[in-house]
Structures are given as C-alpha cells and as structure tokens.
N, C-alpha and C. Protein backbone atom coordinates (compact mmCIF):
# COMPACT_ATOMS: atom_id res chain seq x y z
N UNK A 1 126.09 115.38 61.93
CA UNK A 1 126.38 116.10 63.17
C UNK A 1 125.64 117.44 63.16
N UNK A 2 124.91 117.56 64.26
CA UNK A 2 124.52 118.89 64.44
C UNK A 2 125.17 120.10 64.60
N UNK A 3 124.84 121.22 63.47
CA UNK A 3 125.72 122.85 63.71
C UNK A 3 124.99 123.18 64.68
N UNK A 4 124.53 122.72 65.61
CA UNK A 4 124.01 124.00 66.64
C UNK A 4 125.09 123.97 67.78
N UNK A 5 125.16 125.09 68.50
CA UNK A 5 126.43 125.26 69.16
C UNK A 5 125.51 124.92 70.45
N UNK A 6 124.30 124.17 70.74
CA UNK A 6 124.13 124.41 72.42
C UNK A 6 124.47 122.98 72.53
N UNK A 7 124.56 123.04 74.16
CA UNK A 7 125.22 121.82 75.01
C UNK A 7 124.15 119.96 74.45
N UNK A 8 124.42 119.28 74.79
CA UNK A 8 123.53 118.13 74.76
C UNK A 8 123.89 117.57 75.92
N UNK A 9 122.90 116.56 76.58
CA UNK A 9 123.03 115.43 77.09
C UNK A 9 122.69 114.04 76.34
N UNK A 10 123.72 113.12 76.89
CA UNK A 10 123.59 111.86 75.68
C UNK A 10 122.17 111.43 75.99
N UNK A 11 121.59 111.02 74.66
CA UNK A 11 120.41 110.67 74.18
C UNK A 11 119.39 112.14 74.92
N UNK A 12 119.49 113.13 74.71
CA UNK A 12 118.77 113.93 74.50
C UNK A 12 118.48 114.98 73.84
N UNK A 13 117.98 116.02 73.82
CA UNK A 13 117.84 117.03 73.28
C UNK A 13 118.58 118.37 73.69
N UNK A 14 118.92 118.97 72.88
CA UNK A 14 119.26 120.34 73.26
C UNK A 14 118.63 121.34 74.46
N UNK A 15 119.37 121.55 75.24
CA UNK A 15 119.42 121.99 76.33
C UNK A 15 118.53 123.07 76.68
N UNK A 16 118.14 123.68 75.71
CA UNK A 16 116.88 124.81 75.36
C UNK A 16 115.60 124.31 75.10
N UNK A 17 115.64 122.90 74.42
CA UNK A 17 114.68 122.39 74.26
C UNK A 17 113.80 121.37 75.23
N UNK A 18 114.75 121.16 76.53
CA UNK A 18 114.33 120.40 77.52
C UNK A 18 114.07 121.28 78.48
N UNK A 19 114.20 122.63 78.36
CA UNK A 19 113.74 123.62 78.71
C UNK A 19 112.57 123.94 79.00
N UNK A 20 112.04 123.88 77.45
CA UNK A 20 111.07 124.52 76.56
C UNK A 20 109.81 123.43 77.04
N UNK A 21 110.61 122.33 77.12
CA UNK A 21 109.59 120.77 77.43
C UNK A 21 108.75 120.95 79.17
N UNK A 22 109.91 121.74 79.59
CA UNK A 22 109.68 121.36 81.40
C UNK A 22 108.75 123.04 81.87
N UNK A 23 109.16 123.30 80.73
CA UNK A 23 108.06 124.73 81.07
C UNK A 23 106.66 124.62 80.60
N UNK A 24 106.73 123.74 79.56
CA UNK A 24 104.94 123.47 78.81
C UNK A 24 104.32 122.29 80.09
N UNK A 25 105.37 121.67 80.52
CA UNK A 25 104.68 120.62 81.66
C UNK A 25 104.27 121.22 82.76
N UNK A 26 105.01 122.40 83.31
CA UNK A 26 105.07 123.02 84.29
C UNK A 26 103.81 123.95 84.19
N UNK A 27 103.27 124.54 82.99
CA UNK A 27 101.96 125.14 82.63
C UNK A 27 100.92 124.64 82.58
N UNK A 28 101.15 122.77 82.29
CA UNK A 28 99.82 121.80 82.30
C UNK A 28 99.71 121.84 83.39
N UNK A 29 100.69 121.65 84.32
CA UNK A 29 100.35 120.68 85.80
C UNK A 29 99.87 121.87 86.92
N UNK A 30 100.38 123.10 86.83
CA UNK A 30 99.73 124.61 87.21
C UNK A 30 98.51 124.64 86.80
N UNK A 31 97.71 124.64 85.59
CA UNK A 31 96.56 124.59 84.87
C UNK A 31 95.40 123.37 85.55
N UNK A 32 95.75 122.43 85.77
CA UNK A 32 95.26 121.62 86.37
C UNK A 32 95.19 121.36 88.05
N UNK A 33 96.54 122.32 88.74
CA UNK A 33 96.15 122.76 90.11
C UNK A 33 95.32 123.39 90.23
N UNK A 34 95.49 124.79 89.95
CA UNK A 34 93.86 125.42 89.45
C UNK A 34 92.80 125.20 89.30
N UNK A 35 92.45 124.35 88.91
CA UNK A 35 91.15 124.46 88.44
C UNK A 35 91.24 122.82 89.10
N UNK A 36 91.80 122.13 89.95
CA UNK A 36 91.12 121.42 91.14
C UNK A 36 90.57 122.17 92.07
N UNK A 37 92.07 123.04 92.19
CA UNK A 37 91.69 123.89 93.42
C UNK A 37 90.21 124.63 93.56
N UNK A 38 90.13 125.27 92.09
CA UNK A 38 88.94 126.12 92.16
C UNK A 38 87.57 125.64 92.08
N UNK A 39 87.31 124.25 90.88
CA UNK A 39 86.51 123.50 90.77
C UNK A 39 85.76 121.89 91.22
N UNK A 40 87.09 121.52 92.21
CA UNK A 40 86.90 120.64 92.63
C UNK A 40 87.64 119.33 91.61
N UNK A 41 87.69 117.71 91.86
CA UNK A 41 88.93 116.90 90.70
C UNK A 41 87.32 116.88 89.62
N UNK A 42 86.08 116.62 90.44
CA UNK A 42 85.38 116.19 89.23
C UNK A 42 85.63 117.29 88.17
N UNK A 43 85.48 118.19 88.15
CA UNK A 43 85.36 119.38 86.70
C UNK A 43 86.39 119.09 86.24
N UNK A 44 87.74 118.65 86.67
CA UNK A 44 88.81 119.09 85.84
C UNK A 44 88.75 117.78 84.09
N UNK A 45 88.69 118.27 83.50
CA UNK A 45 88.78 118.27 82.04
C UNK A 45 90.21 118.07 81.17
N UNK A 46 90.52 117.45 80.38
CA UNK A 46 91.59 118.09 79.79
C UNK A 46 91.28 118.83 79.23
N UNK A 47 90.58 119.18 78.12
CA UNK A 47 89.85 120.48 77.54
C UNK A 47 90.27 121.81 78.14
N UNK A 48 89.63 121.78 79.22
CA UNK A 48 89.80 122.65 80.14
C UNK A 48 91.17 122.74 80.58
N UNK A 49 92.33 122.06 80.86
CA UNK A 49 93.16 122.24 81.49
C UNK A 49 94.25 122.69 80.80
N UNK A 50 94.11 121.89 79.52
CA UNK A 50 94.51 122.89 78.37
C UNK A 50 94.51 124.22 77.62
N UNK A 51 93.25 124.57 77.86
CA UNK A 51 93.05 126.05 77.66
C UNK A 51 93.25 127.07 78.97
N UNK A 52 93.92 126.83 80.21
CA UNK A 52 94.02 127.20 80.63
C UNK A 52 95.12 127.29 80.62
N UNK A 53 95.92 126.32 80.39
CA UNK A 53 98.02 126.50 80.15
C UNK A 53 98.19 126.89 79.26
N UNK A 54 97.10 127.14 78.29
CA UNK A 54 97.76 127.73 76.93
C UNK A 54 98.39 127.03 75.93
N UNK A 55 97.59 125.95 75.70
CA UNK A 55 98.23 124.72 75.07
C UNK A 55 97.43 123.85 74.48
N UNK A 56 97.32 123.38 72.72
CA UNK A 56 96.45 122.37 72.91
C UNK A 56 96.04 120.79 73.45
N UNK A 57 95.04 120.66 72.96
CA UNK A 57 94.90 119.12 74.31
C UNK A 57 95.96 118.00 73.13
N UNK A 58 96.29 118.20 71.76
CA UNK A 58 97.11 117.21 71.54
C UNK A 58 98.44 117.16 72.19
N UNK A 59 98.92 118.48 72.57
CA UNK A 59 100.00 118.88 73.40
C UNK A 59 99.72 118.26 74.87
N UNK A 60 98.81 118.07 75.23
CA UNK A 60 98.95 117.64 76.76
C UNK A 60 98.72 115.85 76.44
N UNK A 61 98.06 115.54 75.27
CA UNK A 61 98.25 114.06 75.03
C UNK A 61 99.53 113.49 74.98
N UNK A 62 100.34 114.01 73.95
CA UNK A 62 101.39 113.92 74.20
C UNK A 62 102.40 113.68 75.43
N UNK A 63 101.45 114.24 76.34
CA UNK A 63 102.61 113.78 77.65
C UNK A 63 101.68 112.95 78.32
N UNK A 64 100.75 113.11 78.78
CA UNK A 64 99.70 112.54 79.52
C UNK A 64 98.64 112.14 79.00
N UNK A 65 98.24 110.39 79.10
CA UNK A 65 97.34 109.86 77.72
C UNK A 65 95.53 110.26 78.77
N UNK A 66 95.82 110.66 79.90
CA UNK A 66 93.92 111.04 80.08
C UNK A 66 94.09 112.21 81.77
N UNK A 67 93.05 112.67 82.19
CA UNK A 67 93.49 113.55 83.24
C UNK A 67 93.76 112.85 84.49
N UNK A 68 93.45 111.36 84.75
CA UNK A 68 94.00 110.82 85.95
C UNK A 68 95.77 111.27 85.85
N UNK A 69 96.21 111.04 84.39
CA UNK A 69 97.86 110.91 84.60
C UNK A 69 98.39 112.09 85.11
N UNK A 70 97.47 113.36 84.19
CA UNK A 70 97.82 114.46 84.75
C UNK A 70 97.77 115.03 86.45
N UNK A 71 96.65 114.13 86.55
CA UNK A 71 96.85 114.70 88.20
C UNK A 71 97.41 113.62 89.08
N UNK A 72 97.94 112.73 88.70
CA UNK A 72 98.98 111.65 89.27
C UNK A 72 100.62 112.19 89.28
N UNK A 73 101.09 112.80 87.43
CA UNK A 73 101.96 114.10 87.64
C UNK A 73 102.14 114.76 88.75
N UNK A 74 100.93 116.00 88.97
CA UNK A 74 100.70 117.09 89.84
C UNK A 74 100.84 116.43 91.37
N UNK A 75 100.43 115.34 91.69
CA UNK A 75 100.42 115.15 92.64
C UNK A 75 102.34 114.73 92.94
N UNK A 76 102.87 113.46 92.26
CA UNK A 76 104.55 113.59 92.09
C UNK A 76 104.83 115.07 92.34
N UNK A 77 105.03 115.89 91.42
CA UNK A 77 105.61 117.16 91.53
C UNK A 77 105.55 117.76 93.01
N UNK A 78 104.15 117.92 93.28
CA UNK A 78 104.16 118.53 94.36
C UNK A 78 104.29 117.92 96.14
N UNK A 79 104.24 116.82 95.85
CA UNK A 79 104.91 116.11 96.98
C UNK A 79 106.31 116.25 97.09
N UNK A 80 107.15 116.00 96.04
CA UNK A 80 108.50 115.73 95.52
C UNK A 80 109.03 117.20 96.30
N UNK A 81 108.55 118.39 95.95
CA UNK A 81 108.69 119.75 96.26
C UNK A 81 108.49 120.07 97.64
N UNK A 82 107.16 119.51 98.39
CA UNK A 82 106.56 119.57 99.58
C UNK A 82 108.17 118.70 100.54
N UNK A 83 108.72 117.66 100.16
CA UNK A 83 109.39 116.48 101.17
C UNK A 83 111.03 117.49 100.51
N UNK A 84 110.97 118.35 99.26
CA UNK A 84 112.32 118.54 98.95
C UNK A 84 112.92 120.27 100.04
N UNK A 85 111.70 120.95 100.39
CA UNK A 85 111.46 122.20 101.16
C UNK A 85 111.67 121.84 102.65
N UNK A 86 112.08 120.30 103.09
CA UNK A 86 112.23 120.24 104.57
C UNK A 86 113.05 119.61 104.69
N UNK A 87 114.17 119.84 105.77
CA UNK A 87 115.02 118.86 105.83
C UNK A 87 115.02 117.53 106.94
N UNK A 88 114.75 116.46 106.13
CA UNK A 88 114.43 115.17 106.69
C UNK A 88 116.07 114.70 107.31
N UNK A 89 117.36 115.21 107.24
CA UNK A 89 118.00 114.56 107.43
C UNK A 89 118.74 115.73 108.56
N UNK A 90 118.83 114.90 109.68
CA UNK A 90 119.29 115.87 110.91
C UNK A 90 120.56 114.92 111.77
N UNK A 91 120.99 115.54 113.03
CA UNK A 91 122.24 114.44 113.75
C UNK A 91 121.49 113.63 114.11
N UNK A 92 119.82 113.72 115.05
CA UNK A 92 119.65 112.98 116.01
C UNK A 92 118.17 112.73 115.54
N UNK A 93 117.40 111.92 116.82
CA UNK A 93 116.11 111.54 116.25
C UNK A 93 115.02 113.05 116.43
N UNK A 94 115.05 113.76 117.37
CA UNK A 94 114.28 114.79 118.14
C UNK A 94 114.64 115.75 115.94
N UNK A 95 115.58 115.77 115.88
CA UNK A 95 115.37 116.54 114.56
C UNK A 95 114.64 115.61 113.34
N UNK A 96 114.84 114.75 113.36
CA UNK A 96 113.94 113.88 112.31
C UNK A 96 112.93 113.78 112.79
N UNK A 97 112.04 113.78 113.46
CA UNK A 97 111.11 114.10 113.96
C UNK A 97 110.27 114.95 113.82
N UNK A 98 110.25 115.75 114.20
CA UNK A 98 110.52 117.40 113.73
C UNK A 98 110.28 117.80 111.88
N UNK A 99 111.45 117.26 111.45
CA UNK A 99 111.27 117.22 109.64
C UNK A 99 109.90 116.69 109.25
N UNK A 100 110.03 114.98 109.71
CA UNK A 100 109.14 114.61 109.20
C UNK A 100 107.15 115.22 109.71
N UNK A 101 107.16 115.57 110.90
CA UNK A 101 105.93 116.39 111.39
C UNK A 101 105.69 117.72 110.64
N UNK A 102 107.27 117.92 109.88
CA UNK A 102 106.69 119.53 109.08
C UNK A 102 105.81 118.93 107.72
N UNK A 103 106.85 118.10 107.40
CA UNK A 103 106.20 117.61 106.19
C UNK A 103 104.64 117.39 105.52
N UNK A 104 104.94 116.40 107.34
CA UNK A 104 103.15 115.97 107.75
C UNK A 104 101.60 117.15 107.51
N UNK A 105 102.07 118.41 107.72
CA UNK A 105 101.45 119.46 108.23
C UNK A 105 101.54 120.17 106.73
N UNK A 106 102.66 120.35 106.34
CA UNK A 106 102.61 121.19 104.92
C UNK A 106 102.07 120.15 103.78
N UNK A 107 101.68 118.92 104.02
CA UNK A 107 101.18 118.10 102.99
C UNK A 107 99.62 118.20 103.54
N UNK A 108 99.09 117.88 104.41
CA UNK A 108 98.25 118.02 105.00
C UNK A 108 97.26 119.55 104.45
N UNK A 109 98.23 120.56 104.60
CA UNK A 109 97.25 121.73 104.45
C UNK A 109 97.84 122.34 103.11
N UNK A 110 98.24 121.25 102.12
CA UNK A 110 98.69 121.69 101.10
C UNK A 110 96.87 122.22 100.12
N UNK A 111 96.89 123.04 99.21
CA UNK A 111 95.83 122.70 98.74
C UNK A 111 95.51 122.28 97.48
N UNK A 112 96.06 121.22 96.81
CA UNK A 112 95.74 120.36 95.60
C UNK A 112 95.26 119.01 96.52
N UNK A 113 96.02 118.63 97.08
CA UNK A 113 96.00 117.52 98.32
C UNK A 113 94.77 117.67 98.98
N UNK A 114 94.60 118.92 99.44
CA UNK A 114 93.48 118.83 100.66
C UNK A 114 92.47 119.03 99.73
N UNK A 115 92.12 119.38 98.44
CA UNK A 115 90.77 119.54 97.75
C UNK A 115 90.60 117.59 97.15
N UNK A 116 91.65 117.33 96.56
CA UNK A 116 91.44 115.74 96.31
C UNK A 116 90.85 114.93 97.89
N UNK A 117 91.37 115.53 99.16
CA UNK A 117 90.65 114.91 100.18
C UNK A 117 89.35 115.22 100.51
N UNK A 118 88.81 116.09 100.12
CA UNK A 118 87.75 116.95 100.46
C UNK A 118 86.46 116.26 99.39
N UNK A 119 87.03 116.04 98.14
CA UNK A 119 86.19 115.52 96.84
C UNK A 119 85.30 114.44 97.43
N UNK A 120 83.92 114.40 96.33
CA UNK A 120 83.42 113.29 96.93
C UNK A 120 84.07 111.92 95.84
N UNK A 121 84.89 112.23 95.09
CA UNK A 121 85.51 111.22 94.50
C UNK A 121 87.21 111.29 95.08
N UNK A 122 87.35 110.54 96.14
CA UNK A 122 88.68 110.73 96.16
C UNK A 122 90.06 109.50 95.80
N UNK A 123 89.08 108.63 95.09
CA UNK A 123 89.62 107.41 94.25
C UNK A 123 91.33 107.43 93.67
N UNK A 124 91.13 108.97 92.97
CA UNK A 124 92.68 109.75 92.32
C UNK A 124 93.51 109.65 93.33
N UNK A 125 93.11 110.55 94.32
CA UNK A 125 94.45 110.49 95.91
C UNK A 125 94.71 109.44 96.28
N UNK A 126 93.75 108.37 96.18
CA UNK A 126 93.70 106.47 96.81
C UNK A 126 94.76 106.05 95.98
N UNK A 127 94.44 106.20 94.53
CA UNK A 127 95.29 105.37 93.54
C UNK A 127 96.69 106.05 93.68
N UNK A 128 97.06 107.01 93.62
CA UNK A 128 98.16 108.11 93.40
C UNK A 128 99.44 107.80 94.80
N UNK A 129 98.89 107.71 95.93
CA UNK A 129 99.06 107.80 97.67
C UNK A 129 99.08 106.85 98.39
N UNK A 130 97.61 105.76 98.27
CA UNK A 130 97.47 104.86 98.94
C UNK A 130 97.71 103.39 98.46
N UNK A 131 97.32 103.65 97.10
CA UNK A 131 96.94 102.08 96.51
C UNK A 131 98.18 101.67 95.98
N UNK A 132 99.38 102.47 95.57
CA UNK A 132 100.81 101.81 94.79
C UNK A 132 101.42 102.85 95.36
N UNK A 133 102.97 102.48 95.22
CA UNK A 133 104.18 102.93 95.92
C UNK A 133 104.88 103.23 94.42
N UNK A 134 104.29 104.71 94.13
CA UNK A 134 104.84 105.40 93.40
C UNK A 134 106.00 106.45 93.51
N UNK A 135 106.05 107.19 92.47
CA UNK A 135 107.20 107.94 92.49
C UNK A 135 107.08 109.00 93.72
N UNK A 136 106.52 109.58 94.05
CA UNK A 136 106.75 110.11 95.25
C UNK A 136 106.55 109.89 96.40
N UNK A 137 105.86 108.89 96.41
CA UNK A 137 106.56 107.87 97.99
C UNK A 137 107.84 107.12 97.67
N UNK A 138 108.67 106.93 96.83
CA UNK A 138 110.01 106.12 96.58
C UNK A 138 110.71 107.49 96.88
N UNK A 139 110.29 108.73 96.86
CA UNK A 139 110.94 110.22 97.04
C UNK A 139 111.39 109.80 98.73
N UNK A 140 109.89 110.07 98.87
CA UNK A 140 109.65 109.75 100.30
C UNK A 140 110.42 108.84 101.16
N UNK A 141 110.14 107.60 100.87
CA UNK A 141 111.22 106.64 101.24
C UNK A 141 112.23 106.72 101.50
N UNK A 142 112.78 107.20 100.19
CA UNK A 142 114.72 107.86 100.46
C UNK A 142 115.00 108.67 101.66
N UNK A 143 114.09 109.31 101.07
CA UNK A 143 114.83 110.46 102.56
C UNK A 143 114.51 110.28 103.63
N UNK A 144 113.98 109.69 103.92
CA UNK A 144 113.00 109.60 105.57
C UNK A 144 114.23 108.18 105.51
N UNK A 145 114.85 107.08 104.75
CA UNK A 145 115.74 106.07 104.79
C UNK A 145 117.26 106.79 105.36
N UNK A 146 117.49 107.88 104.43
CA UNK A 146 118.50 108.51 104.69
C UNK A 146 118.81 109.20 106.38
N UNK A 147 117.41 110.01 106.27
CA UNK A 147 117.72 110.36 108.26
C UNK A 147 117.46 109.45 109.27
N UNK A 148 117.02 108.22 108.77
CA UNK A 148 116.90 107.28 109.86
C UNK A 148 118.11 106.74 110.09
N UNK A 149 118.99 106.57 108.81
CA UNK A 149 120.13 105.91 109.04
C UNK A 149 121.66 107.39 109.70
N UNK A 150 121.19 108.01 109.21
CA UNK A 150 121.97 109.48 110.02
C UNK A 150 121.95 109.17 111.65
N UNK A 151 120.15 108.90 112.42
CA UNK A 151 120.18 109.02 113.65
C UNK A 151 120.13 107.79 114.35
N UNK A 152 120.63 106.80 113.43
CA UNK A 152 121.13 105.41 113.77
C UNK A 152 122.87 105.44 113.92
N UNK A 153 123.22 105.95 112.89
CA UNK A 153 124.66 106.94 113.20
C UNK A 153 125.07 107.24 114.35
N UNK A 154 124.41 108.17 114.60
CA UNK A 154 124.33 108.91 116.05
C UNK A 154 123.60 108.28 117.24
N UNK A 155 123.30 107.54 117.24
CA UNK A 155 122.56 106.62 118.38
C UNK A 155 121.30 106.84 118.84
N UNK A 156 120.92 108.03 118.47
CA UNK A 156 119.21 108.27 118.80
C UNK A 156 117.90 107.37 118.03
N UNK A 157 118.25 106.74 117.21
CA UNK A 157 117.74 106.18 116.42
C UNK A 157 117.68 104.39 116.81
N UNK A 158 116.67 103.55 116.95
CA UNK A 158 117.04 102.49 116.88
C UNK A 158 117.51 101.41 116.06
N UNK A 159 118.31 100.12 116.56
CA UNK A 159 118.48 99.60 114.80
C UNK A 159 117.65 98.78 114.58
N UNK A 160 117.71 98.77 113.09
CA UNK A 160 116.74 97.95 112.61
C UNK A 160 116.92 98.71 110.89
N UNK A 161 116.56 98.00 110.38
CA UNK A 161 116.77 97.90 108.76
C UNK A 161 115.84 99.72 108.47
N UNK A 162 116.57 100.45 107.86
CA UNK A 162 115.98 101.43 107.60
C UNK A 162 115.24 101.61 106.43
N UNK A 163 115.34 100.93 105.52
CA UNK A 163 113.88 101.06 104.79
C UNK A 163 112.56 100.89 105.32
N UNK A 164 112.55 99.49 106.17
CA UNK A 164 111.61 98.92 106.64
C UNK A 164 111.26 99.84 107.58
N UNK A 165 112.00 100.81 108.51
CA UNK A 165 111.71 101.72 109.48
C UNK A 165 111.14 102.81 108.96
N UNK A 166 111.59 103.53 107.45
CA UNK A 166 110.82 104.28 106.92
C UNK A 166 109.68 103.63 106.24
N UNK A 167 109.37 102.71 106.24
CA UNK A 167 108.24 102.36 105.35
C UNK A 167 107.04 102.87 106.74
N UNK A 168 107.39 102.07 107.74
CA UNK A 168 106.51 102.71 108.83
C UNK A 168 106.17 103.79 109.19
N UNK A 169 107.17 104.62 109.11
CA UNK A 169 107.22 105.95 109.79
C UNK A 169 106.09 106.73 108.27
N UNK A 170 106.36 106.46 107.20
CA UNK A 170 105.57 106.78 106.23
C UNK A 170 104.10 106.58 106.81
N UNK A 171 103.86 105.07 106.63
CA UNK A 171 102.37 104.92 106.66
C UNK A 171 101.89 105.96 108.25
N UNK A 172 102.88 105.78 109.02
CA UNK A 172 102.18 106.51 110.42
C UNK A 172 101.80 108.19 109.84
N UNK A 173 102.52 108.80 109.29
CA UNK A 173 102.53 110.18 108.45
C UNK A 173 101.46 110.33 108.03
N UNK A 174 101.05 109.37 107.00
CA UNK A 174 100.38 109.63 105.83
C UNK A 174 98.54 109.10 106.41
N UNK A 175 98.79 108.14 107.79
CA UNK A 175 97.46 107.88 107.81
C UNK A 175 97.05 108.70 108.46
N UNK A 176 97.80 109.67 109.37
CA UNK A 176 97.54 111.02 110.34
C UNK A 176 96.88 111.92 109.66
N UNK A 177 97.90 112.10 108.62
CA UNK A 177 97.27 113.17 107.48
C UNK A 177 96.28 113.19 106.47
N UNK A 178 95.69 111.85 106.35
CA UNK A 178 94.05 111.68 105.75
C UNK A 178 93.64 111.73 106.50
N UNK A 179 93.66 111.37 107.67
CA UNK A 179 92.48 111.17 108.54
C UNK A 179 92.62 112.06 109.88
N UNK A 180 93.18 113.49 109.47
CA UNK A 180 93.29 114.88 110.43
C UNK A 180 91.82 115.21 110.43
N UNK A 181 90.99 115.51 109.69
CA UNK A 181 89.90 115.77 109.30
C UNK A 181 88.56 115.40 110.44
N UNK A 182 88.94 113.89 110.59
CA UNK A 182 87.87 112.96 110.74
C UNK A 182 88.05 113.77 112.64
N UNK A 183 89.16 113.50 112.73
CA UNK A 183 89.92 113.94 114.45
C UNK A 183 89.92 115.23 114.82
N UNK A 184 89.63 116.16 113.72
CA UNK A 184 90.06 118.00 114.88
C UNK A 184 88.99 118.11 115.07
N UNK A 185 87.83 117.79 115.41
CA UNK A 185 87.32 118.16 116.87
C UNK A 185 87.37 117.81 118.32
N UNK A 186 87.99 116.77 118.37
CA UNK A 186 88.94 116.24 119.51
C UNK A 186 90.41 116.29 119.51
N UNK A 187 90.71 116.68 118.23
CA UNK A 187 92.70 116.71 118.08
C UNK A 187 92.72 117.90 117.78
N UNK A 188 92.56 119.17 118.12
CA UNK A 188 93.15 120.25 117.61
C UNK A 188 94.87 120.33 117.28
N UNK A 189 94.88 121.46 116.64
CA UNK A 189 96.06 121.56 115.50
C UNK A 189 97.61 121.50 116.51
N UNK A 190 97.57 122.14 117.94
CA UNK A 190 99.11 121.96 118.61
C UNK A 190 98.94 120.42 119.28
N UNK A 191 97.29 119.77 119.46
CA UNK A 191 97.83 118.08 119.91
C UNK A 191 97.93 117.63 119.15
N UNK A 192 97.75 117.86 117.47
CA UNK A 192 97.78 117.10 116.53
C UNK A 192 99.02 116.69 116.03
N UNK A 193 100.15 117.69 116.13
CA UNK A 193 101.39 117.96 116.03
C UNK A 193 102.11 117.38 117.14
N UNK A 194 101.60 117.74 117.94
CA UNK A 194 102.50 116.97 119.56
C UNK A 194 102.37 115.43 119.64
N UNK A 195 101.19 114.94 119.45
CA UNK A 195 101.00 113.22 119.13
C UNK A 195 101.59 112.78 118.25
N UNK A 196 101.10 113.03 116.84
CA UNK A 196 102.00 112.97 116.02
C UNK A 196 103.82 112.58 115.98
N UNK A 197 104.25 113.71 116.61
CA UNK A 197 105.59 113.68 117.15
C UNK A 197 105.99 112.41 118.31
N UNK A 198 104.75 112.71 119.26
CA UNK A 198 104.94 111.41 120.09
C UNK A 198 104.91 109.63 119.57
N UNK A 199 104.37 110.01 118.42
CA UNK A 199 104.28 108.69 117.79
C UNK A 199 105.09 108.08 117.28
N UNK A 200 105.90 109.08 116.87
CA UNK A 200 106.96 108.58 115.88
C UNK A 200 108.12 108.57 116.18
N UNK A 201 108.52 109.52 117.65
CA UNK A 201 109.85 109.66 118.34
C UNK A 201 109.43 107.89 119.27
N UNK A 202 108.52 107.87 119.97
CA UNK A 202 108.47 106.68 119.93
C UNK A 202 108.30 105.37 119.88
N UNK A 203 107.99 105.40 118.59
CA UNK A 203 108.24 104.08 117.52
C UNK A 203 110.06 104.22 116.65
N UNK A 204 110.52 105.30 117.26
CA UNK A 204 111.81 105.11 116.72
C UNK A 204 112.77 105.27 117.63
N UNK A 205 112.77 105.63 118.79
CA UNK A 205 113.59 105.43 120.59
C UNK A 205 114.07 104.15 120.41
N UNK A 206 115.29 104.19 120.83
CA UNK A 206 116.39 103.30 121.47
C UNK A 206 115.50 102.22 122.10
C-alpha cells in the first residue's frame, strides 16, 4: 500500500501526477500549434515540437508514436474546446441554430484549422475531419444529438431519429466551413452566416 497521502482514482495515478501528465501534453500540443501556425503543417517536426515545449522527443514518443498523431491530438483538443465554448443546447430550433452557426464560424476562423486548410498538404485535416468519425466529431455528434432532441422536445424541431439528424446537420457545417474559402467572393461573411443559418433551420423545420 502506498504512504502517500494524495487522492487516487481506481487504476490510476496520483492525482498530482495526472496533473503533471496533462500539463506536458498540454505543452506538446501548444508547441505544435505554433509552429503550424507560424510555419505552416509541412515544417512541423517532432524535433522541433519538442524543443519548443520543452521536452524531449522520447517524451513526446511516449504519447504520440509520429507528428500526424500529434496533430490529430491538437486538432481533438481544439475542436472539443471550440464545440465545448458554445452552447449547442437551447428550448427551440432558432437557438440551435444559432449555436451551431457560432461554432461554424469560430472553427472556420480558428487558426490551427485554417492554416491545415490553407497548406498545400491538407491530407492531416482530410484524415483527422473528413476521412473517419473520430473523437471530435463523436464530441460533435453528442451535442448537436442532444439539442436536436431538446428542440424536438419543444416542437421546433422535426422528428426523426436524432443522431441521424445530427449526422446531417454536421456534414452541412463542416462542408460550409472548408469550402468558405472557395465562396467569399460571392458569399461574403453576413450571407455566409445568414445561408448557412437558412440551411439548417430549414433542413430541421417542422
């Protein structure tokens, strides 16, 4: 039995030490925003991303076996954060709506996101976003599941199986927001937002 007097959780570590874990991750995955941001995804290095968190690269092996994982991480985290800063769950549809268009817009002009869109390799954002239904689209999912079924509750919402309704309302989000780029010189930024909205209030109307 362990003399140390701090707390545990079963099958883990001491409570200081999962600490200690989420702050060295939290320095890789910062280290590696950076220096997308600044250098673009091709430069980023582990080498490099390591000496920039202050850490060696067996330390970032340890969590992450090459830099796709790391910026597959960064990308989780900061979506997870981006969808956890808005509230997707409202009485009616006009507020889910609304949530999900902020989302749209703060992911959109996020900038780890918008430099992986910008890259001439943007394979990482494909695999990470487009190509599997990873951990932060299953984020995603939930909650956008959760306020659909709130404004199905309340009647603004139509029925119909709400996963399947957020699975849609996702892809409508997410294909707006790659492909904002291709459109603002004919979609500027208040029709981009107003369509947007129109799209999705109705594809989800009574």
């Amino acid at each position: 039995m362990s003399s140390s007097n701090e707390p545990y959780e079963q099958g883990a570590g001491p409570v200081s030490d999962r600490g200690a874990e989420r702050g060295t991750d939290d320095a890789i995955l910062d280290a590696a925003a950076e220096l997308i941001v600044q250098l673009g995804v091709g430069r980023a290095q582990l080498a490099e991303i390591a000496r920039r968190a202050g850490v060696s690269r067996p330390t970032v092996y340890r969590r992450w076996p090459d830099v796709r994982a790391v910026i597959g991480a960064l990308l989780t985290r900061e979506i997870a954060a981006t969808r956890d800063a808005v509230r997707l769950t409202g009485t009616d549809r006009a507020a889910f709506v609304d949530g999900v268009v902020e989302v749209a817009v703060r992911l959109r002009d996020h900038p780890v996101l918008g430099a992986l869109l910008r890259s001439g390799d943007s394979d990482t954002l494909f695999e990470y976003v487009v190509d599997r239904l990873g951990a932060s689209q299953r984020g995603l999912l939930d909650a956008l599941r959760s306020g659909i079924e709130q404004g199905q509750r309340h009647g603004s919402i139509r029925a119909g199986e709400p996963l399947e309704l957020a699975a849609m309302v996702l892809l409508i989000a997410q294909s707006t927001v790659q492909s904002h780029r291709m459109v603002a010189p004919v979609l500027p930024e208040e029709a981009w937002r107003r369509e947007l909205a129109r799209a999705l209030d109705g594809y989800l109307a009574p």
